[in-house]
N, C-alpha and C. Protein backbone atom coordinates (compact mmCIF):
# COMPACT_ATOMS: atom_id res chain seq x y z
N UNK A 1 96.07 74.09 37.06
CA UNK A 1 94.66 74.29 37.28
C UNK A 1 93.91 73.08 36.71
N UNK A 2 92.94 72.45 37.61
CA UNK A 2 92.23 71.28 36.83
C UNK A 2 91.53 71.45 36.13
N UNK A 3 91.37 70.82 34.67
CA UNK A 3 90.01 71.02 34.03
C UNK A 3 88.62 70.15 34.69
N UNK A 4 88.60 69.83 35.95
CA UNK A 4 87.24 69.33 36.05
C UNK A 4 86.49 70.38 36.40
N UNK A 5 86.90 71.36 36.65
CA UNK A 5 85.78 72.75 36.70
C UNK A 5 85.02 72.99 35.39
N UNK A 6 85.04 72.02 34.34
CA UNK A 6 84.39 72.54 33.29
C UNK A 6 82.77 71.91 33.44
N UNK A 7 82.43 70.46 33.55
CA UNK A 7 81.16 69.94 34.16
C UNK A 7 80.59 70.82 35.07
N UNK A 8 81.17 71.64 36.05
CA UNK A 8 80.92 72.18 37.01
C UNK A 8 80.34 73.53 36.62
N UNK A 9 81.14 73.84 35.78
CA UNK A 9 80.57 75.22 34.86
C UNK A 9 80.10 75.28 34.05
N UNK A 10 79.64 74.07 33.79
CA UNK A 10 78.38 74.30 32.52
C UNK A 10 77.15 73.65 33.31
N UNK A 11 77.11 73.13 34.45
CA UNK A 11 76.11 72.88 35.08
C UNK A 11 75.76 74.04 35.89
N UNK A 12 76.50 74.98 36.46
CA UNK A 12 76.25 75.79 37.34
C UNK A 12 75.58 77.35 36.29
N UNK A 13 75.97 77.25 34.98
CA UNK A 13 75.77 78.24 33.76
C UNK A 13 74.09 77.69 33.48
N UNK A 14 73.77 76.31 32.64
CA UNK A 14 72.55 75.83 32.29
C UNK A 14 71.67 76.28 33.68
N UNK A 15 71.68 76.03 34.97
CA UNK A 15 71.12 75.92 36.30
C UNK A 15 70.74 77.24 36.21
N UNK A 16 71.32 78.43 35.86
CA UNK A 16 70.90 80.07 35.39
C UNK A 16 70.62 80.46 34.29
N UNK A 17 70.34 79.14 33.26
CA UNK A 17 69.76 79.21 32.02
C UNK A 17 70.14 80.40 30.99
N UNK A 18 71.94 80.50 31.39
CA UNK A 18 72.51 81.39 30.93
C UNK A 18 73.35 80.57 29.06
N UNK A 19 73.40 81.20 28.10
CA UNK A 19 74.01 80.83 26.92
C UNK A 19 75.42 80.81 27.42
N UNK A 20 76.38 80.19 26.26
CA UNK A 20 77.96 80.43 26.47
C UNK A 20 77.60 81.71 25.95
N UNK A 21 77.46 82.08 24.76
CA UNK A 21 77.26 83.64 24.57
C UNK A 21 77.58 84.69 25.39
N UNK A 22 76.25 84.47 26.46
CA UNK A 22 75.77 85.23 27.48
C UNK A 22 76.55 85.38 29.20
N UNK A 23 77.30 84.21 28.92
CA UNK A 23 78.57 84.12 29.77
C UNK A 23 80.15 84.48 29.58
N UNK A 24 80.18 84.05 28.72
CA UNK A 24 81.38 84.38 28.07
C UNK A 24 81.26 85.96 27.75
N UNK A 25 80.39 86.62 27.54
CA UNK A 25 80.32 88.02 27.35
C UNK A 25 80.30 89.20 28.49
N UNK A 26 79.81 88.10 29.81
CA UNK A 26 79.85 88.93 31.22
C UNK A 26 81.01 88.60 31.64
N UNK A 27 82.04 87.96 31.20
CA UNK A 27 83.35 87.26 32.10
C UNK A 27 84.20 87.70 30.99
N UNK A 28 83.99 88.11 29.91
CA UNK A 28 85.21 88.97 28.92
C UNK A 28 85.77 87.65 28.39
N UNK A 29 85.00 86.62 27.45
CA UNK A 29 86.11 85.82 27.23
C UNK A 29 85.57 85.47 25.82
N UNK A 30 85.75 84.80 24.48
CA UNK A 30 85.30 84.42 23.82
C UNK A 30 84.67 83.01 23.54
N UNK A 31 83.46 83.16 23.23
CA UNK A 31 83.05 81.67 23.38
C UNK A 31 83.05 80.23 22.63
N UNK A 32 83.84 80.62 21.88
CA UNK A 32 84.85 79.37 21.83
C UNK A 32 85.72 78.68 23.08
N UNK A 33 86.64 79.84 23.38
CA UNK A 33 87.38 79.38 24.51
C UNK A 33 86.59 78.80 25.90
N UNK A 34 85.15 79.32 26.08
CA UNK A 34 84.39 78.77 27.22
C UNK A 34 83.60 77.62 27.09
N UNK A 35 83.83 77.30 25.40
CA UNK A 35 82.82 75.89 25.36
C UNK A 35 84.09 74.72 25.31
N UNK A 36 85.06 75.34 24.89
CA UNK A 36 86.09 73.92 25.72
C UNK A 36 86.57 74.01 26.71
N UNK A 37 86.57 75.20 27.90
CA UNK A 37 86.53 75.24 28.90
C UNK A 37 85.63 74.16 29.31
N UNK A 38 84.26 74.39 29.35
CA UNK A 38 83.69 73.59 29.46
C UNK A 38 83.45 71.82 29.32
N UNK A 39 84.01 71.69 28.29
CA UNK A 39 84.45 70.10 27.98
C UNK A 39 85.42 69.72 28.43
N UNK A 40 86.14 70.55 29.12
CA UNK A 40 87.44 70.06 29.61
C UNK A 40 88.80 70.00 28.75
N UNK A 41 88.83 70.66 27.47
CA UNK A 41 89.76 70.49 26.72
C UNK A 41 90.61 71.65 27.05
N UNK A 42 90.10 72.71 28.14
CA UNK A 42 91.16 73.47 28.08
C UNK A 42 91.35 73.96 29.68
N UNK A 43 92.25 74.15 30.18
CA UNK A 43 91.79 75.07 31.48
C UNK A 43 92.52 76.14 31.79
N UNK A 44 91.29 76.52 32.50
CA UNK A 44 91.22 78.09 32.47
C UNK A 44 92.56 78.42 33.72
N UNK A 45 92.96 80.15 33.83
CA UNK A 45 93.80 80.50 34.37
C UNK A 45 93.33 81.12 35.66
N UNK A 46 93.67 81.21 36.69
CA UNK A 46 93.07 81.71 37.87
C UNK A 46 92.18 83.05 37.54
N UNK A 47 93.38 84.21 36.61
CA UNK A 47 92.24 85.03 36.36
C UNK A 47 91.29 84.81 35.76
N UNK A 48 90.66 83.97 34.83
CA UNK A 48 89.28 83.61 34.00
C UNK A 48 88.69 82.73 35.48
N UNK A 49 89.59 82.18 36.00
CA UNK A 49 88.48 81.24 37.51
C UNK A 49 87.57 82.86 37.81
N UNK A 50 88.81 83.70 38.05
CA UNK A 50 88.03 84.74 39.14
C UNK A 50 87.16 85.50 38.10
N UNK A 51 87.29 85.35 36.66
CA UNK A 51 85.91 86.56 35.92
C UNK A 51 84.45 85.69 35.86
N UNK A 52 85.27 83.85 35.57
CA UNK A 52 83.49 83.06 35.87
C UNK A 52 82.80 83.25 37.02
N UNK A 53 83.60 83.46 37.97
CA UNK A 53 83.41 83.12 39.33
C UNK A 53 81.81 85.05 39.57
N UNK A 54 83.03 85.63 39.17
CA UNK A 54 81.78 87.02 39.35
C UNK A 54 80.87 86.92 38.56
N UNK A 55 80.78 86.32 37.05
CA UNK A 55 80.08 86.31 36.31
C UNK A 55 79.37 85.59 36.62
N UNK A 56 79.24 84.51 37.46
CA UNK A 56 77.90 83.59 37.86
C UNK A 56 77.56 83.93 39.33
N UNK A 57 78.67 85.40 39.88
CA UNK A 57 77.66 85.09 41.12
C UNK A 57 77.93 84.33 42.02
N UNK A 58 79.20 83.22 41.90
CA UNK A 58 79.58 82.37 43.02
C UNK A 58 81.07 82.39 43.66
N UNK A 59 80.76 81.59 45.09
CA UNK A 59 82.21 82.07 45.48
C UNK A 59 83.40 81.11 44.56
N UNK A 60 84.55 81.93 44.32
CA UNK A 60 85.38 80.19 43.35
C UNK A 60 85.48 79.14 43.91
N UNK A 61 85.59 79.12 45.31
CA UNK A 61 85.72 77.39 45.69
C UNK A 61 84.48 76.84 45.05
N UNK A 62 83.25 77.44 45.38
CA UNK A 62 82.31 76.96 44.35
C UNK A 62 82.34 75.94 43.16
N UNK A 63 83.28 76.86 42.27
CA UNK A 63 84.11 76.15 41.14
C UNK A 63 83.99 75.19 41.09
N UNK A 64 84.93 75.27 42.10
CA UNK A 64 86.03 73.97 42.07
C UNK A 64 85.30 72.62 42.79
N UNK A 65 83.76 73.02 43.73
CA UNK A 65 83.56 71.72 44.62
C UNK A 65 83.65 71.79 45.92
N UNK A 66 84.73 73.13 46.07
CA UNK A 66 85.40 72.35 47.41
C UNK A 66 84.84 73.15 48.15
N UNK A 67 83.97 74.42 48.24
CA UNK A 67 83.32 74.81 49.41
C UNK A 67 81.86 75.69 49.18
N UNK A 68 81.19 74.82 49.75
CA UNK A 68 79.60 75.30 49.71
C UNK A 68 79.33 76.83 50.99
N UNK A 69 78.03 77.22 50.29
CA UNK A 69 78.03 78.44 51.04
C UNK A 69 77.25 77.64 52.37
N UNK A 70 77.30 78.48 53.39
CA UNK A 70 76.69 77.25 54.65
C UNK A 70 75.21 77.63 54.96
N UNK A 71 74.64 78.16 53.98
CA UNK A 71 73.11 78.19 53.85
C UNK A 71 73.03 77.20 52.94
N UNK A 72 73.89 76.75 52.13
CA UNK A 72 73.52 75.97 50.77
C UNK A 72 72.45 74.59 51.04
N UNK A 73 72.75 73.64 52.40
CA UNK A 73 72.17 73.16 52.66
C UNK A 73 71.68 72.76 54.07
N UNK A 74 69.65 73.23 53.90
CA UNK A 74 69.52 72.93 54.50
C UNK A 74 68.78 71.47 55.28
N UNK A 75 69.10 71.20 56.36
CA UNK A 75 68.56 69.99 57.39
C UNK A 75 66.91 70.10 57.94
N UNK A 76 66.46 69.49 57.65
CA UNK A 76 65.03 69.33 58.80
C UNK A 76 65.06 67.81 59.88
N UNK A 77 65.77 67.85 61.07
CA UNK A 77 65.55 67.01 61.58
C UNK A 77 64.08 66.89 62.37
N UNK A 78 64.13 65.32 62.36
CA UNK A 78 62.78 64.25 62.78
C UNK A 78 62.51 64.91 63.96
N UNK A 79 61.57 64.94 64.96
CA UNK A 79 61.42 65.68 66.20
C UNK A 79 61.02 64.09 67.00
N UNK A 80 61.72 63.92 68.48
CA UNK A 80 61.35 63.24 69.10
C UNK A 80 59.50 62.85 69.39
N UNK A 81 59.09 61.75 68.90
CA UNK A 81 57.69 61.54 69.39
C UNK A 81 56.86 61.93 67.79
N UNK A 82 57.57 62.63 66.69
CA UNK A 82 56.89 62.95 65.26
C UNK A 82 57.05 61.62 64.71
N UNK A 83 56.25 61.37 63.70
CA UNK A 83 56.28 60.33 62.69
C UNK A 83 56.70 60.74 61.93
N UNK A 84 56.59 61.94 61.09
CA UNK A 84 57.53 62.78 59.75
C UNK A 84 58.12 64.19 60.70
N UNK A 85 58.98 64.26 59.08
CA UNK A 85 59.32 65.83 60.06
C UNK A 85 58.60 66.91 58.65
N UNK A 86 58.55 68.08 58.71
CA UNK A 86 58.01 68.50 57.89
C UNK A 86 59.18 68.59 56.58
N UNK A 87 58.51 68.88 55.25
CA UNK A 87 59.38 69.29 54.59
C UNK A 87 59.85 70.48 53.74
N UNK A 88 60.64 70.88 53.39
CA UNK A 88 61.30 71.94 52.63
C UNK A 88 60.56 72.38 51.69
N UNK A 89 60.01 73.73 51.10
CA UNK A 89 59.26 73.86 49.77
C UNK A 89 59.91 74.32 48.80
N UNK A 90 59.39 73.37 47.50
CA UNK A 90 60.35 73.71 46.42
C UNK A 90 59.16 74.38 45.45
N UNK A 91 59.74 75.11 44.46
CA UNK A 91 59.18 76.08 43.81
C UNK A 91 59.14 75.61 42.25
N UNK A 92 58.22 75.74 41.34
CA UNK A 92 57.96 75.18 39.97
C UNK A 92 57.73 73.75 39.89
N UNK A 93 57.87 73.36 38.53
CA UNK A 93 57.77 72.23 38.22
C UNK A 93 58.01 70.95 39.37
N UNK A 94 57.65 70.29 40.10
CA UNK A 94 58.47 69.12 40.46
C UNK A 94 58.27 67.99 39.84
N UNK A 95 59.95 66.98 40.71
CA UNK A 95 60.06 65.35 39.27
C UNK A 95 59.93 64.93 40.71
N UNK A 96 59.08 63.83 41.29
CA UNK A 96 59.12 63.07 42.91
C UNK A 96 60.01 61.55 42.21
N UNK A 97 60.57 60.79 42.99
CA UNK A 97 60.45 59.41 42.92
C UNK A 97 61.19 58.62 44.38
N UNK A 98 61.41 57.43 44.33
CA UNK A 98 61.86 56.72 45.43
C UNK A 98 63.08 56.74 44.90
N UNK A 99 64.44 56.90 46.02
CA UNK A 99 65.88 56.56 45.72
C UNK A 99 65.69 55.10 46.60
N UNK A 100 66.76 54.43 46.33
CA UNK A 100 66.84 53.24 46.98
C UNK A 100 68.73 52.97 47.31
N UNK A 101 69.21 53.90 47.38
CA UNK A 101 70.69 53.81 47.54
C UNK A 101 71.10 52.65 48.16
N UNK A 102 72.68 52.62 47.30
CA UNK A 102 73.51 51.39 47.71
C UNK A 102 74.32 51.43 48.95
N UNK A 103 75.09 50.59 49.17
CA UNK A 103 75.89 50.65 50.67
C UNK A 103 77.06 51.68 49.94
N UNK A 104 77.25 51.71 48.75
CA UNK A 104 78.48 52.53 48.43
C UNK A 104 78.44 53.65 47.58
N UNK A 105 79.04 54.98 47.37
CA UNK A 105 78.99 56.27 46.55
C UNK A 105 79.50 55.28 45.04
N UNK A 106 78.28 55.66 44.43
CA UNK A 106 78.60 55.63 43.00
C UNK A 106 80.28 55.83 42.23
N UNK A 107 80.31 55.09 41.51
CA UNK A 107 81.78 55.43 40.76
C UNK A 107 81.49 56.77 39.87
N UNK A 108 80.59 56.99 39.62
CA UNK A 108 80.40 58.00 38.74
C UNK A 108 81.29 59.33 39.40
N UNK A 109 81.08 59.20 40.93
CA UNK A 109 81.68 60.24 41.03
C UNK A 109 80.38 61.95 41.56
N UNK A 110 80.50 62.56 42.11
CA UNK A 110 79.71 63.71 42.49
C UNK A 110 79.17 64.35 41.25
N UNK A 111 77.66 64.36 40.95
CA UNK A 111 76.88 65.00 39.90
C UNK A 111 75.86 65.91 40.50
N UNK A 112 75.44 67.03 39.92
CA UNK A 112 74.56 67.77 39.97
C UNK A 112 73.44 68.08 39.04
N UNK A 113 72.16 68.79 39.04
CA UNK A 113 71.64 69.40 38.10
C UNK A 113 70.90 70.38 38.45
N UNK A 114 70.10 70.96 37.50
CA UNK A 114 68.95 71.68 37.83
C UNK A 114 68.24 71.70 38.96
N UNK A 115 67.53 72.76 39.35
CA UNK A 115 66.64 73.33 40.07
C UNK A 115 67.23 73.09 41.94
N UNK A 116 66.02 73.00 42.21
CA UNK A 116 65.98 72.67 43.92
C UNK A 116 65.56 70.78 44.11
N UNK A 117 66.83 70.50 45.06
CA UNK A 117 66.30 69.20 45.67
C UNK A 117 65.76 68.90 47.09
N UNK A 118 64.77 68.18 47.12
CA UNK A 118 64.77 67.51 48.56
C UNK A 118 64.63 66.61 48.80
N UNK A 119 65.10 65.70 49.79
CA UNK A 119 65.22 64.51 50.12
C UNK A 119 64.82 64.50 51.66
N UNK A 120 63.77 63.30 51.49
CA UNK A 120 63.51 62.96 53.07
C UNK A 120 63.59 61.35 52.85
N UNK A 121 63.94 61.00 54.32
CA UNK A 121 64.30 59.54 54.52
C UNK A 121 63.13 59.06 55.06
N UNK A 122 62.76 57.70 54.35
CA UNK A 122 61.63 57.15 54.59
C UNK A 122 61.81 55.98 54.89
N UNK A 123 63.16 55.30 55.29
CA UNK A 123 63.26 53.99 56.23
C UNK A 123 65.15 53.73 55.91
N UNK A 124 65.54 53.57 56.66
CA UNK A 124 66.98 53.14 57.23
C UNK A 124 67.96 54.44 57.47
N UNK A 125 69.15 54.82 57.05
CA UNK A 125 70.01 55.58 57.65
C UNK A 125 70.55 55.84 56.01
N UNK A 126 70.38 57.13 55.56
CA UNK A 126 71.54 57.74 54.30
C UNK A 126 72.60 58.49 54.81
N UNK A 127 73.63 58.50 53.95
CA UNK A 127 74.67 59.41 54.06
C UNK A 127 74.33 60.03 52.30
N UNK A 128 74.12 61.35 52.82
CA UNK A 128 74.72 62.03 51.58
C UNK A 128 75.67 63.17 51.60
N UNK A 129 76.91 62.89 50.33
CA UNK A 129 77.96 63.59 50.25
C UNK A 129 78.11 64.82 49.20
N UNK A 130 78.55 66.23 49.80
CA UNK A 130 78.43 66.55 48.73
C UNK A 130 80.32 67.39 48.85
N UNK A 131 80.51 68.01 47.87
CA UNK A 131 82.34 68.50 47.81
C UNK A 131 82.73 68.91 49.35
N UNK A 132 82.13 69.11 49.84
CA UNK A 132 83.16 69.28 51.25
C UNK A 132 82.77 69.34 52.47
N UNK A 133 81.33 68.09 52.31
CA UNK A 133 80.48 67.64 53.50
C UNK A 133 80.04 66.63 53.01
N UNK A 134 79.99 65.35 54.25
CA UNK A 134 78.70 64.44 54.38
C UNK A 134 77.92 64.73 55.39
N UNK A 135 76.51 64.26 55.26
CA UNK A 135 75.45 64.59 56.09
C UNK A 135 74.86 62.99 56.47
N UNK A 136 74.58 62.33 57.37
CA UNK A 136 74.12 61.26 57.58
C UNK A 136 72.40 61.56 58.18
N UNK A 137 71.84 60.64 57.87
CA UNK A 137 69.92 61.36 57.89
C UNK A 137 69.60 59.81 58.23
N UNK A 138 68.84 60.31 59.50
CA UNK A 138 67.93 59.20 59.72
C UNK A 138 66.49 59.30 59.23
N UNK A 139 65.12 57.93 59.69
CA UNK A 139 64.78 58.14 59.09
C UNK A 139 63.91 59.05 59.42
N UNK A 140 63.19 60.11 58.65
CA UNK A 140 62.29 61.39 59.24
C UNK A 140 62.82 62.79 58.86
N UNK A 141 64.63 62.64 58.81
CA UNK A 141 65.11 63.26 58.53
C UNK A 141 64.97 64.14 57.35
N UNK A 142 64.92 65.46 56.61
CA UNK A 142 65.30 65.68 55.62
C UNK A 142 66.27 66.71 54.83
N UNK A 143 66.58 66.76 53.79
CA UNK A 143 67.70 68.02 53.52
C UNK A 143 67.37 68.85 52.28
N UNK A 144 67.53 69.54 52.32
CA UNK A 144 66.99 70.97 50.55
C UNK A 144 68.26 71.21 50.76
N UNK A 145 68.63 71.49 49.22
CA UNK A 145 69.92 71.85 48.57
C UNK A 145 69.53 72.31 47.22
N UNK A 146 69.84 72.91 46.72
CA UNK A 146 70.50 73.50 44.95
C UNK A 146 70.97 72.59 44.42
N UNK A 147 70.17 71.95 43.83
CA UNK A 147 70.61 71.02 42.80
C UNK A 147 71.76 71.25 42.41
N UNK A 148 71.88 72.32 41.84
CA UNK A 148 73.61 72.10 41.28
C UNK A 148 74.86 71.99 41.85
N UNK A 149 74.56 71.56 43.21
CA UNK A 149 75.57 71.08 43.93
C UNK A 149 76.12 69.95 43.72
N UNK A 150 77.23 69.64 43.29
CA UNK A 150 77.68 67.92 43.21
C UNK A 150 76.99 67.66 44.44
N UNK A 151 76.09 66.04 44.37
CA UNK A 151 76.11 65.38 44.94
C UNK A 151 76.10 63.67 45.18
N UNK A 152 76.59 62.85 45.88
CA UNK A 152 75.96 61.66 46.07
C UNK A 152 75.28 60.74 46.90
N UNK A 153 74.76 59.34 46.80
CA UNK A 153 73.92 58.84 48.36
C UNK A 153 74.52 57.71 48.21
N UNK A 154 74.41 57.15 49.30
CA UNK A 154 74.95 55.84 49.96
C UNK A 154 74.14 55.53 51.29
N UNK A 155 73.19 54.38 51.37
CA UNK A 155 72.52 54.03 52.61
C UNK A 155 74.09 53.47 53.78
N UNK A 156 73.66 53.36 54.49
CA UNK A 156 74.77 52.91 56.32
C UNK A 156 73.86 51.86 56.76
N UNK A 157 74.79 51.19 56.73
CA UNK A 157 74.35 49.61 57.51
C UNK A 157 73.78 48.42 56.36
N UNK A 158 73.65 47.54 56.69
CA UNK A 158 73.01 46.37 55.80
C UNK A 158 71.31 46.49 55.83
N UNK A 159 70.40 47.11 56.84
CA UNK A 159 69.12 47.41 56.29
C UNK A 159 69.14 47.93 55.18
N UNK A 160 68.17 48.04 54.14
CA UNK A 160 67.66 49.01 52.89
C UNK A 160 67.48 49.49 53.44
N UNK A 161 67.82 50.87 52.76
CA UNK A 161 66.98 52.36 52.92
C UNK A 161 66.12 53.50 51.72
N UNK A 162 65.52 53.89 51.96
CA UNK A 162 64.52 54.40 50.80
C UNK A 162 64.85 56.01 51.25
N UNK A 163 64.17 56.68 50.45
CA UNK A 163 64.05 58.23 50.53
C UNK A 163 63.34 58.66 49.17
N UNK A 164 62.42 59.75 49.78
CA UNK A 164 61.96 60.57 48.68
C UNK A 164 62.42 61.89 48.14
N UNK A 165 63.14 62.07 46.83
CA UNK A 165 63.37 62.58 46.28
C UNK A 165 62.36 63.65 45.70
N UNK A 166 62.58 64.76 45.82
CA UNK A 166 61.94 65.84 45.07
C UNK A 166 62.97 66.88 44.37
N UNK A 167 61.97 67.16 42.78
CA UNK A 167 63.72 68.26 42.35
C UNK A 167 62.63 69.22 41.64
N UNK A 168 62.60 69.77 41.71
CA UNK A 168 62.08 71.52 41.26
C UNK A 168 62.80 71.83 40.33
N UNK A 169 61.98 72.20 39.22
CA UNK A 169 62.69 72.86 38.07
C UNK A 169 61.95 73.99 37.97
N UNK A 170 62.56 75.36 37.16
CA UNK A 170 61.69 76.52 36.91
C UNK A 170 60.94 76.11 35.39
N UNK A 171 59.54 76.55 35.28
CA UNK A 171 58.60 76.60 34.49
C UNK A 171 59.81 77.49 33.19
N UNK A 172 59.18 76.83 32.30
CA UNK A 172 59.57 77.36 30.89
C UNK A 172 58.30 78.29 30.99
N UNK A 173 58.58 79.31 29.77
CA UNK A 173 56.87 80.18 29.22
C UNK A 173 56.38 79.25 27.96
N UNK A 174 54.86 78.90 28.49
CA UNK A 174 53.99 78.32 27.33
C UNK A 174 54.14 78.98 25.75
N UNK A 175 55.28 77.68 25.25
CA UNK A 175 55.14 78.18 23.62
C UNK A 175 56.20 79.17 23.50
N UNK A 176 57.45 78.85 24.47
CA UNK A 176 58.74 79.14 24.14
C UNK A 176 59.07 77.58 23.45
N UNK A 177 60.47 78.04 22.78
CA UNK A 177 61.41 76.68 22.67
C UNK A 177 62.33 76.75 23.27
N UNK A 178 62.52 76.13 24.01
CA UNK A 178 63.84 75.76 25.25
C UNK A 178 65.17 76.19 24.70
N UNK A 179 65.87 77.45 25.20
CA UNK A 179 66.60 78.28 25.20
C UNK A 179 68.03 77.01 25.03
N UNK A 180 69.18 77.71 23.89
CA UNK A 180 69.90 77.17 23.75
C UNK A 180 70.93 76.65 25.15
N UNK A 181 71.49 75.69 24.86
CA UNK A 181 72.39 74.89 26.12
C UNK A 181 73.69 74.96 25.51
């Protein structure tokens, strides 16, 4: 069993602003054993895959990367004769900025985070990849996804390409302190 399900499960745990505590206590496990789960120092056995897996609510390929639910993401294609296409609405907080992707997927490798993303293309051709799809977007194009989906971008062709990024986070309550991670 690989331990890279542990990044995966502590991103997909924080994303439900759930404690190890509070996880480890719905999946029967002690939380010790789920915070080096988590770091990767230990990995887990199919049966603990299948008690995280109910305990967060997701399917296990989930887990693992390798298979998104097929609502997970959706497309807004450009309409013949539109200048934009419309876009996706995200809910709470938003962070906007310009991506400017390279011709190639990051070495880093597929990352996720928090909240809701959207991305619309605002000049050349992206590919973005996520565990067991690429999506190629022209420009006009756009896509909403769950942040906590691994993902990465890479523009196609030698033009630059730009896109606007939007990521939705949920509102904290005024004059909490940000719940342990």
């Amino acid at each position: 069993m690989s331990t890279h399900i542990g990044p995966r499960l502590r991103t997909m745990r924080l994303a439900r602003e759930m404690t190890l505590d509070v996880l480890a206590s719905s999946a029967g496990l002690h939380k010790a054993y789920l915070s080096r789960v988590e770091r990767g120092l230990k990995a887990p056995s199919i049966a603990t895959v299948l008690r995280l897996a109910d305990a967060l609510d997701v399917p296990v390929a989930e887990l693992f990367g390798e298979r998104l639910p097929a609502d997970a993401v959706r497309i807004t294609r450009a309409q013949p004769g539109e200048a934009t296409a419309p876009l996706g609405q995200a809910a709470g907080t938003l962070a906007a900025f310009i991506a400017r992707p390279g011709p190639e997927f990051s070495d880093d490798g597929l990352a996720g985070h928090s909240g809701e993303e959207l991305l619309y293309v605002l000049d050349g051709i992206i590919e973005i990849r996520f565990a067991d799809r690429g999506v190629v977007l022209d420009k006009g194009d756009s896509v909403q996804f769950a942040g906590t989906l691994p993902h990465q971008l890479r523009r196609i062709g030698e033009p630059p390409a730009a896109a606007l990024v939007v990521v939705s986070r949920e509102r904290k309550a005024r004059g909490s302190a940000p719940g342990p991670r």
